[in-house]
PDB file of N, CA and C in Angstrom:
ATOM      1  N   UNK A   1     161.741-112.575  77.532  1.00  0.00           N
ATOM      2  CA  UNK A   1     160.722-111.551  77.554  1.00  0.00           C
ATOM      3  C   UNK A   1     159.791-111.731  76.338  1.00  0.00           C
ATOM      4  N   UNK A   2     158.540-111.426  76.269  1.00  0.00           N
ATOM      5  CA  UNK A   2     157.422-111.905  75.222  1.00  0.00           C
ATOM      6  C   UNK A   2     157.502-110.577  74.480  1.00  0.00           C
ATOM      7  N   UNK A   3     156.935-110.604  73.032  1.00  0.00           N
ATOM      8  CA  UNK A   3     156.502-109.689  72.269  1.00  0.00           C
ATOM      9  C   UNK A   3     155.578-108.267  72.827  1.00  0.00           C
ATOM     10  N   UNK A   4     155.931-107.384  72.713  1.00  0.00           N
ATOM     11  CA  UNK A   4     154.514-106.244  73.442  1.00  0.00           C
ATOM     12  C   UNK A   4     153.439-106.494  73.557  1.00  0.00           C
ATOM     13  N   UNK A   5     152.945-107.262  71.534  1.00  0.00           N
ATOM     14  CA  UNK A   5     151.856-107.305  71.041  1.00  0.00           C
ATOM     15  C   UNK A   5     151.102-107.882  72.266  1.00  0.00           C
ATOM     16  N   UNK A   6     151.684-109.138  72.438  1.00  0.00           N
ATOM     17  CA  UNK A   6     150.930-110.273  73.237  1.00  0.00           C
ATOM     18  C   UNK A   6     150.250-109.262  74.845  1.00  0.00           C
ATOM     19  N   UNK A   7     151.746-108.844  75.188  1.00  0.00           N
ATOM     20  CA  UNK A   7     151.341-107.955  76.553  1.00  0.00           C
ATOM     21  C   UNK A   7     150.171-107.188  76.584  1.00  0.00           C
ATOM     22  N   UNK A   8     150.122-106.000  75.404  1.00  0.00           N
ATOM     23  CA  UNK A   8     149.449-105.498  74.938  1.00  0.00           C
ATOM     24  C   UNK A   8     148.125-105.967  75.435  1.00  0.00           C
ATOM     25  N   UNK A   9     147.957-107.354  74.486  1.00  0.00           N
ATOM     26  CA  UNK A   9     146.377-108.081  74.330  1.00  0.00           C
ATOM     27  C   UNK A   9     146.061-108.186  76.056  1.00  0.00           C
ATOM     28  N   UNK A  10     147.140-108.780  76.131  1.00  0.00           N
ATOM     29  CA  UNK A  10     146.973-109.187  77.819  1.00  0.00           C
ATOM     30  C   UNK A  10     146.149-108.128  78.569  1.00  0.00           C
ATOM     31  N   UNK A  11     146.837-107.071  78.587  1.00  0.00           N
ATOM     32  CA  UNK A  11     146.141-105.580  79.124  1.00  0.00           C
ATOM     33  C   UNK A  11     144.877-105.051  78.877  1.00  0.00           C
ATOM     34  N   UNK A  12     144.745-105.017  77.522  1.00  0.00           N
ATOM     35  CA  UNK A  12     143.357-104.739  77.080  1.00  0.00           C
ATOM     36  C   UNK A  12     142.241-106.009  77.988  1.00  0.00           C
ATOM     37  N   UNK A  13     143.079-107.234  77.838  1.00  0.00           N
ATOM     38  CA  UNK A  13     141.679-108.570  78.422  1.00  0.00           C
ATOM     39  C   UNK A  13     141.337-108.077  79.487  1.00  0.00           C
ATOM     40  N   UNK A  14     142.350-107.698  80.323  1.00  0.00           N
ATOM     41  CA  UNK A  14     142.279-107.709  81.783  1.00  0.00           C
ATOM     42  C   UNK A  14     141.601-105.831  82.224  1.00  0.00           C
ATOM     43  N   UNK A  15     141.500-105.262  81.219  1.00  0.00           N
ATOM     44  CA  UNK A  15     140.744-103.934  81.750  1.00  0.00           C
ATOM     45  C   UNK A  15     139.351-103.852  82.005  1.00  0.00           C
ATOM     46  N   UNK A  16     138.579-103.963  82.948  1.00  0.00           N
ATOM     47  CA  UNK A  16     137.619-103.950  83.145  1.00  0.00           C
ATOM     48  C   UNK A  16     136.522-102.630  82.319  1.00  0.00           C
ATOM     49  N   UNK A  17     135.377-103.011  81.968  1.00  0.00           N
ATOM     50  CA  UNK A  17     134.325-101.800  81.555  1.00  0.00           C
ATOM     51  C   UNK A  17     134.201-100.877  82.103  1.00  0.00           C
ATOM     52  N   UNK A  18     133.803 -99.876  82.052  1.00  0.00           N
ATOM     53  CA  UNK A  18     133.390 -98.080  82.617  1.00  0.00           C
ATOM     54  C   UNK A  18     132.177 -98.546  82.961  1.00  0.00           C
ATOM     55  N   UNK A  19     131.222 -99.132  82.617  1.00  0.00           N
ATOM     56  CA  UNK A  19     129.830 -99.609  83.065  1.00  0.00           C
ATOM     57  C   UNK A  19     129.715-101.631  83.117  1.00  0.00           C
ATOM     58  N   UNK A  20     129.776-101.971  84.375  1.00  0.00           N
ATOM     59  CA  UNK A  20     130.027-103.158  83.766  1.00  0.00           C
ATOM     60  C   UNK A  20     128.365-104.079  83.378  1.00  0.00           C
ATOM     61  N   UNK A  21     127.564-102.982  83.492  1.00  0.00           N
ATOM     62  CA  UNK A  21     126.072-103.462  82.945  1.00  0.00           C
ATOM     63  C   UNK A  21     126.134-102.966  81.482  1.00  0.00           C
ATOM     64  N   UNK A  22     127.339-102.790  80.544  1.00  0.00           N
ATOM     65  CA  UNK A  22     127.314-102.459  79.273  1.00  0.00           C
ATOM     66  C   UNK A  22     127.972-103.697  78.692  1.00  0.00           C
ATOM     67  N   UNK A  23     127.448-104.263  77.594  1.00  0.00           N
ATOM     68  CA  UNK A  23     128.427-105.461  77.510  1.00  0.00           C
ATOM     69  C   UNK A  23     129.511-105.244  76.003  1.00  0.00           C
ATOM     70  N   UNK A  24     130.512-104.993  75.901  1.00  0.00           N
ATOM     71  CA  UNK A  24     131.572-104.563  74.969  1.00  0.00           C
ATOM     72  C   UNK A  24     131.191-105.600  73.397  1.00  0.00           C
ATOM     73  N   UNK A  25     131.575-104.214  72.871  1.00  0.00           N
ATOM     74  CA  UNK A  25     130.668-104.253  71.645  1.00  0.00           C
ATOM     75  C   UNK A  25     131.493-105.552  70.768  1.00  0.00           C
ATOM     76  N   UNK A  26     130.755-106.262  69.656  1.00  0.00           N
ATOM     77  CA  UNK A  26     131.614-107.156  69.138  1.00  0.00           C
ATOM     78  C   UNK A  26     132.351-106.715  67.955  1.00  0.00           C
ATOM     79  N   UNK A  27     133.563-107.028  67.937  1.00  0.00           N
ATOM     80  CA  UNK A  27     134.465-106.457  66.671  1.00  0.00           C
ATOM     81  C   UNK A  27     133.655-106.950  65.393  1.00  0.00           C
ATOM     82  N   UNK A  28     132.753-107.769  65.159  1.00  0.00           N
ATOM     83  CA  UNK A  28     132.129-107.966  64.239  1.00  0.00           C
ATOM     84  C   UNK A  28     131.058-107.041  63.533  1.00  0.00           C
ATOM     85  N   UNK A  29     131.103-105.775  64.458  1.00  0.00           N
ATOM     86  CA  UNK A  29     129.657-104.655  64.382  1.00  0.00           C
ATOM     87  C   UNK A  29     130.291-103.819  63.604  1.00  0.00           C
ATOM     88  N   UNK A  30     131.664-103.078  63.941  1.00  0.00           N
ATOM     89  CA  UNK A  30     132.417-102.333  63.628  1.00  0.00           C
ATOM     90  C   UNK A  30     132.246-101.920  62.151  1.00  0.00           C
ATOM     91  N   UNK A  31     132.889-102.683  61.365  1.00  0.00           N
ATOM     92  CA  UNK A  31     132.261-102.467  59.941  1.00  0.00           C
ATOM     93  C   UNK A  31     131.054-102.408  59.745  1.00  0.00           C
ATOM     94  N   UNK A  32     129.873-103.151  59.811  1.00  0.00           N
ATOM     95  CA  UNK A  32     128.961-102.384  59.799  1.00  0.00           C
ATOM     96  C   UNK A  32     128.267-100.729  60.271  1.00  0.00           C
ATOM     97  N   UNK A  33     128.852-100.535  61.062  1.00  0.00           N
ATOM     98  CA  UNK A  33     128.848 -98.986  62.097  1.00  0.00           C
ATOM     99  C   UNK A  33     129.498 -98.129  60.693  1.00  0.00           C
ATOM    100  N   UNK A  34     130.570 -98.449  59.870  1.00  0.00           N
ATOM    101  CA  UNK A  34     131.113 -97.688  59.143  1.00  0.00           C
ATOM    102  C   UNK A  34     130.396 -97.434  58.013  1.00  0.00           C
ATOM    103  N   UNK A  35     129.623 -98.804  57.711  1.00  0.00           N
ATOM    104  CA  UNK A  35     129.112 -98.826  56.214  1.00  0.00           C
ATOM    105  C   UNK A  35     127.524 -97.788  56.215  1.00  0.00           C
ATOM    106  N   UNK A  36     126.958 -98.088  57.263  1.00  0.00           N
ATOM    107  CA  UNK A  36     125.960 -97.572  57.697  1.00  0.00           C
ATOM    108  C   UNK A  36     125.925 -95.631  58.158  1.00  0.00           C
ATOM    109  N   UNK A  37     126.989 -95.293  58.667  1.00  0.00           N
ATOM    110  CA  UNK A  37     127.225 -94.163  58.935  1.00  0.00           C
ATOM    111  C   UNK A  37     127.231 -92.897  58.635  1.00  0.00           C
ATOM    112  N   UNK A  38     127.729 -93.301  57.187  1.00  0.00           N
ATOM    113  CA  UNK A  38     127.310 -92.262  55.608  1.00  0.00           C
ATOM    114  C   UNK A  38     126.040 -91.953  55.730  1.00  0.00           C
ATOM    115  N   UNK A  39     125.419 -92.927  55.303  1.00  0.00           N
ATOM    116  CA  UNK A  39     123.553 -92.977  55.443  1.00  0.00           C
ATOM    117  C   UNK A  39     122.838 -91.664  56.589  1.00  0.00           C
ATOM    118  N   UNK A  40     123.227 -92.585  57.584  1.00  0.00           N
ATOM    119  CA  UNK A  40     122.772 -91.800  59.033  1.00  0.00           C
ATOM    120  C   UNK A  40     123.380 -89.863  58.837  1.00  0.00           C
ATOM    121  N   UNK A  41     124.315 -90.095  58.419  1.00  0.00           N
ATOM    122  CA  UNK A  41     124.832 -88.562  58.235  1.00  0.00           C
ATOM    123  C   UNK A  41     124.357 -87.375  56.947  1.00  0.00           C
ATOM    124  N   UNK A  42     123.922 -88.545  56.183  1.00  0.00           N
ATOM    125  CA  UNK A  42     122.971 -87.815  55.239  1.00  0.00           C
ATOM    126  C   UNK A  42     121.754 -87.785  55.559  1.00  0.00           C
ATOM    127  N   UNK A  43     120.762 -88.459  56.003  1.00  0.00           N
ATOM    128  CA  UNK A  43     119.517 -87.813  56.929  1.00  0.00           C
ATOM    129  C   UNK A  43     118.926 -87.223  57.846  1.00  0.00           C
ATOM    130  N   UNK A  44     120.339 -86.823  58.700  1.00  0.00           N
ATOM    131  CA  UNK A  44     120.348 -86.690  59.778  1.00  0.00           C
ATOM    132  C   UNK A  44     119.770 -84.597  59.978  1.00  0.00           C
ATOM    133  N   UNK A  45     120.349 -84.115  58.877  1.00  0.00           N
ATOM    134  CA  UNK A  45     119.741 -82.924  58.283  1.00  0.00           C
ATOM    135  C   UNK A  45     118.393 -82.646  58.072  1.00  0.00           C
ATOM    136  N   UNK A  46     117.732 -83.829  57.275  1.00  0.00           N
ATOM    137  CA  UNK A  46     116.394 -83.838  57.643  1.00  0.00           C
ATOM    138  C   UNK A  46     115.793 -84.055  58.557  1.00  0.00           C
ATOM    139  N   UNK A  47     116.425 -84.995  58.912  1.00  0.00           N
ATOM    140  CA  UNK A  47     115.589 -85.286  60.728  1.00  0.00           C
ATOM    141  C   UNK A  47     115.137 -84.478  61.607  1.00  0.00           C
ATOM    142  N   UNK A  48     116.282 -83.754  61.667  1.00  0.00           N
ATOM    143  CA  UNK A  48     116.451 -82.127  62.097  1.00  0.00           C
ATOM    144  C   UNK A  48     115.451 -81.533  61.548  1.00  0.00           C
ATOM    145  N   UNK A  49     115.296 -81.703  60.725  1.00  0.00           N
ATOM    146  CA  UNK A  49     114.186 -80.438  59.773  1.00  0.00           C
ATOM    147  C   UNK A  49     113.348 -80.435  60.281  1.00  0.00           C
ATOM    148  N   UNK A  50     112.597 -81.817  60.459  1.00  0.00           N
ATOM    149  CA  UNK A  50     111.078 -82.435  60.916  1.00  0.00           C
ATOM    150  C   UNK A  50     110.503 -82.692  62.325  1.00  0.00           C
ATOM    151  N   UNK A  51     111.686 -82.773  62.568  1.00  0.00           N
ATOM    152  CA  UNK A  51     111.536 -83.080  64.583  1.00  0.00           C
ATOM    153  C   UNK A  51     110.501 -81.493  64.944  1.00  0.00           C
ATOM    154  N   UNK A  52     110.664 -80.338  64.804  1.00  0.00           N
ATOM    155  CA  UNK A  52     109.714 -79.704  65.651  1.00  0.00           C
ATOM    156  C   UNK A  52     108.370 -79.973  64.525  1.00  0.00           C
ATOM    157  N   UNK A  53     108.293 -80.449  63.418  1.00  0.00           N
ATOM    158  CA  UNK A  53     106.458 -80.623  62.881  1.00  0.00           C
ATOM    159  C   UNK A  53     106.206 -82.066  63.593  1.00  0.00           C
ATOM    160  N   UNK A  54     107.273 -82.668  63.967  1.00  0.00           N
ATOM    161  CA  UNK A  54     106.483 -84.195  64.609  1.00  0.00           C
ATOM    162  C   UNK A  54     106.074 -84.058  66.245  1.00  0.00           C
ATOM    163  N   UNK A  55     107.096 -83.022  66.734  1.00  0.00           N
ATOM    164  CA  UNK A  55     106.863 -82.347  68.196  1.00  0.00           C
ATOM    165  C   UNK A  55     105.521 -81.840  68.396  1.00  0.00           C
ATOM    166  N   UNK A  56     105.013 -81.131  67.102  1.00  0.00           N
ATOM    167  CA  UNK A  56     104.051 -80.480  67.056  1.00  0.00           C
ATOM    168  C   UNK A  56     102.942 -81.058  67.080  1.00  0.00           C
ATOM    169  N   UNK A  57     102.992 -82.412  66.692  1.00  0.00           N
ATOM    170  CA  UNK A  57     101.964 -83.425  66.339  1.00  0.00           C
ATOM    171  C   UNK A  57     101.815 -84.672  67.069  1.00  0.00           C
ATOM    172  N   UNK A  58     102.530 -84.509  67.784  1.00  0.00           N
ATOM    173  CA  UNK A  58     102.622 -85.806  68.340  1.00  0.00           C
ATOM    174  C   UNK A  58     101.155 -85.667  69.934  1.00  0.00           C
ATOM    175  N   UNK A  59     101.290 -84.651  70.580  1.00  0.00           N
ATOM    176  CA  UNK A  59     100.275 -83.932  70.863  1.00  0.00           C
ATOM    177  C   UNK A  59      98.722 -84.613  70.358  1.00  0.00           C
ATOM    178  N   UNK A  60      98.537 -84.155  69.695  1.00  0.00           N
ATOM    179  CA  UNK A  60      97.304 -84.905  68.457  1.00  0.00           C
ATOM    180  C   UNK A  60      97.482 -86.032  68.183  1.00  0.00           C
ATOM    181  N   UNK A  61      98.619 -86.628  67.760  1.00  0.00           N
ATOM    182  CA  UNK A  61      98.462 -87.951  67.714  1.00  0.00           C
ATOM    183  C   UNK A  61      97.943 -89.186  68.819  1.00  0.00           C
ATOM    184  N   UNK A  62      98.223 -88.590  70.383  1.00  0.00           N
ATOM    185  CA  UNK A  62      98.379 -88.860  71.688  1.00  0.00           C
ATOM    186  C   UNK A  62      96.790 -88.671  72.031  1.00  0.00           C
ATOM    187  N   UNK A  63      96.356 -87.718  71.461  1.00  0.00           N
ATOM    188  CA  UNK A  63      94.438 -87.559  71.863  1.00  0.00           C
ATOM    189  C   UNK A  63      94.057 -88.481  70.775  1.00  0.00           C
ATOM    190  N   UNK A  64      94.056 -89.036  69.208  1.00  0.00           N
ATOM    191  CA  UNK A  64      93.193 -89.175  68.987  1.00  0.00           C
ATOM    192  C   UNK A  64      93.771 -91.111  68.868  1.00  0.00           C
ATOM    193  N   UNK A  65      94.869 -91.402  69.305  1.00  0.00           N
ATOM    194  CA  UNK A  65      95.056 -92.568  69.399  1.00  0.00           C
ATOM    195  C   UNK A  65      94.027 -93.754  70.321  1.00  0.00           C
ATOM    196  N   UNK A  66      93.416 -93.102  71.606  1.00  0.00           N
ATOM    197  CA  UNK A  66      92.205 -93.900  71.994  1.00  0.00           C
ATOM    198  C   UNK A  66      90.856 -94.342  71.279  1.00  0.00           C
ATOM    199  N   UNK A  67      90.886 -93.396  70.457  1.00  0.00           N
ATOM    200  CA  UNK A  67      89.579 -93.532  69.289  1.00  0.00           C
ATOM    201  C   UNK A  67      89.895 -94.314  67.988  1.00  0.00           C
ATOM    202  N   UNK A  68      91.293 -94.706  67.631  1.00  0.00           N
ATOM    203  CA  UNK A  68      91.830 -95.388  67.181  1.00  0.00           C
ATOM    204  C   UNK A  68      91.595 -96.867  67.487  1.00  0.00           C
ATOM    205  N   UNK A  69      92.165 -97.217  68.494  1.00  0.00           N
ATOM    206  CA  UNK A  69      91.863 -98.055  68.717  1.00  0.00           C
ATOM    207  C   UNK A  69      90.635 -99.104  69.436  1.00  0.00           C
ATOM    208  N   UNK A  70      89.763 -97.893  69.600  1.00  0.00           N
ATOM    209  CA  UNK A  70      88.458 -98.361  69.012  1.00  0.00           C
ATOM    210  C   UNK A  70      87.860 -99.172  68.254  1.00  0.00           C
ATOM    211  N   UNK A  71      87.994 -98.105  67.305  1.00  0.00           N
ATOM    212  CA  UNK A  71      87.207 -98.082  65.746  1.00  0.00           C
ATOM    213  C   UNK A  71      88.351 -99.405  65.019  1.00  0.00           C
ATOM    214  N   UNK A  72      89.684 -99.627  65.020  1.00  0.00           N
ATOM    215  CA  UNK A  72      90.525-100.571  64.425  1.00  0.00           C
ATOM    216  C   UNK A  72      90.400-102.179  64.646  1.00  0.00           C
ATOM    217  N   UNK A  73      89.565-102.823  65.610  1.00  0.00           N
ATOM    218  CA  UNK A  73      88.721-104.139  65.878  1.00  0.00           C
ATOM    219  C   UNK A  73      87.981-104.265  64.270  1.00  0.00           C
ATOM    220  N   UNK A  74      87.122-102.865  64.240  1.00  0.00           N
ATOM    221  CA  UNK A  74      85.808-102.346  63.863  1.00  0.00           C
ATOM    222  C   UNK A  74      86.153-103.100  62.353  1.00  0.00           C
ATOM    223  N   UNK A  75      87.485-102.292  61.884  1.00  0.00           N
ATOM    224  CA  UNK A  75      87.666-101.925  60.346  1.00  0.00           C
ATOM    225  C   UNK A  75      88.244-103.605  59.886  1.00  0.00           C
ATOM    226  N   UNK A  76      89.303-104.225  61.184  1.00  0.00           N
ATOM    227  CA  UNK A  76      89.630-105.464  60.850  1.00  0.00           C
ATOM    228  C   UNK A  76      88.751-106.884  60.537  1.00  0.00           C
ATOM    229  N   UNK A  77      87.641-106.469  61.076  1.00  0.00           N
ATOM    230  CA  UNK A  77      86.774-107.444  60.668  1.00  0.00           C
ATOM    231  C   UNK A  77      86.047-107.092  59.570  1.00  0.00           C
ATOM    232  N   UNK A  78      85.821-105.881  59.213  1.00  0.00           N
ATOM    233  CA  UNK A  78      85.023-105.318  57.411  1.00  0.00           C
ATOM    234  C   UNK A  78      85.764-105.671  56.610  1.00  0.00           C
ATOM    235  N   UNK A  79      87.409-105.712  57.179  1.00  0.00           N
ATOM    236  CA  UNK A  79      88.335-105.787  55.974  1.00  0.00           C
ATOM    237  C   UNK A  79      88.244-106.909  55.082  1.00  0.00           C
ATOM    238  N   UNK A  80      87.762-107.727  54.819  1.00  0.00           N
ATOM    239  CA  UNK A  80      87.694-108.709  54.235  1.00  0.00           C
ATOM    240  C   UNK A  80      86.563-108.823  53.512  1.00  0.00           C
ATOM    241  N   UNK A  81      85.198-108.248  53.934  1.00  0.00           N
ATOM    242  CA  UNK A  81      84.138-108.015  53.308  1.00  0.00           C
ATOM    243  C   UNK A  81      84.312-106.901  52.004  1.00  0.00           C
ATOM    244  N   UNK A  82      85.199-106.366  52.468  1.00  0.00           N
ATOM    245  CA  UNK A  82      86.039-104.664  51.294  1.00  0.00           C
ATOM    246  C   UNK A  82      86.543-105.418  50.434  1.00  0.00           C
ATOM    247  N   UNK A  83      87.156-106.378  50.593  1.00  0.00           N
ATOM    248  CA  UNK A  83      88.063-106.906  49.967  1.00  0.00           C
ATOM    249  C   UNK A  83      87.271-107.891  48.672  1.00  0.00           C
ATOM    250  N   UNK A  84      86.727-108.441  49.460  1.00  0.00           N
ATOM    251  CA  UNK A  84      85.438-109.406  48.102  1.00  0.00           C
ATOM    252  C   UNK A  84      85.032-108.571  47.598  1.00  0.00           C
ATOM    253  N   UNK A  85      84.638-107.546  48.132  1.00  0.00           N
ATOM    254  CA  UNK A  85      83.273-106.991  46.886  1.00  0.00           C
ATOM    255  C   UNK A  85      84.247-105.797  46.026  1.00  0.00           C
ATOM    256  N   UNK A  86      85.675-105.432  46.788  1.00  0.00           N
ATOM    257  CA  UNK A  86      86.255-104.964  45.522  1.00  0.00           C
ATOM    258  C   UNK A  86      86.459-104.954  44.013  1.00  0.00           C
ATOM    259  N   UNK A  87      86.670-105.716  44.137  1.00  0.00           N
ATOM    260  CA  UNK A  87      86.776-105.972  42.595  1.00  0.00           C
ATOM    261  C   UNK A  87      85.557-106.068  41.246  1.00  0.00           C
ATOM    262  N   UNK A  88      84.204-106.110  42.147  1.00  0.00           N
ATOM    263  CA  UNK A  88      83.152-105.987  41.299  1.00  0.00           C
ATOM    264  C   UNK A  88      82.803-104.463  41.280  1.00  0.00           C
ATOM    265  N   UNK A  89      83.483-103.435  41.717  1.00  0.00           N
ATOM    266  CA  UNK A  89      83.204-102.054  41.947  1.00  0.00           C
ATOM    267  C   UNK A  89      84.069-101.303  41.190  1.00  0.00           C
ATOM    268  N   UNK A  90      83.687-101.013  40.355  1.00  0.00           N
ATOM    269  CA  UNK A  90      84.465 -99.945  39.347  1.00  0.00           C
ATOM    270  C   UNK A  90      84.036 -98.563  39.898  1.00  0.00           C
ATOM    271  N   UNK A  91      84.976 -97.581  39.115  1.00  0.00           N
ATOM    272  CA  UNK A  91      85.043 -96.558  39.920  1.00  0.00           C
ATOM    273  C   UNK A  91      85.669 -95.488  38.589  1.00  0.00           C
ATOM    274  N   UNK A  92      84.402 -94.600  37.759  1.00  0.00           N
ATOM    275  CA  UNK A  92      84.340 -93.894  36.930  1.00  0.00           C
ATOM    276  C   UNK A  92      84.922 -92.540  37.141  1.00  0.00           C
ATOM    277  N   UNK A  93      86.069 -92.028  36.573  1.00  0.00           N
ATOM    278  CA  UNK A  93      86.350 -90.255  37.352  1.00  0.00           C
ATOM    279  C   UNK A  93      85.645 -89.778  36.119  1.00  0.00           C
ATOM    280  N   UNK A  94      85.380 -89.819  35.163  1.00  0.00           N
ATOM    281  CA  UNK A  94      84.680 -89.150  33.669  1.00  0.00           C
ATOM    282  C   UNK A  94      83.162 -88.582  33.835  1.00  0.00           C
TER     283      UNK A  94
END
């Protein structure tokens, strides 16, 4: 008769997925998932905080994004003309 362990493994190989369009995660992620997790659980409070001002905005963001991308051709080709003559342009607050 063989060790459990082995049986064991055997069983787990042979169990098929709950979704088999999910593909089983690699034991190599695992630790990372742990190290990372802390993090996620400490922002996750804020996130919360902000989700209904980004709900709120997103609205507005959604209208004025066509005019955006407009005008952003516009600015990518000046950008470089901004860019030369920067530096000969000082800029006095006194």
């Amino acid at each position: 008769m063989r060790p459990l362990r082995f049986v064991k493994k055997e069983i787990f190989l042979k169990r098929e997925p709950l979704n088999p369009n999910i593909e089983p995660l690699n034991p190599n992620v695992a630790p990372l998932i742990l190290e990372i997790a802390p993090f996620i659980l400490n922002i996750a409070p804020f996130i919360l905080e902000i989700a209904p001002f980004i709900l709120n905005v997103a609205p507005l963001i959604l209208e004025i994004a066509p005019f955006i991308l407009k005008v952003a051709p516009f600015i990518l080709n000046i950008a470089p003309l901004i860019l030369e003559i920067a530096p000969f342009k000082r800029i006095h607050l006194s």
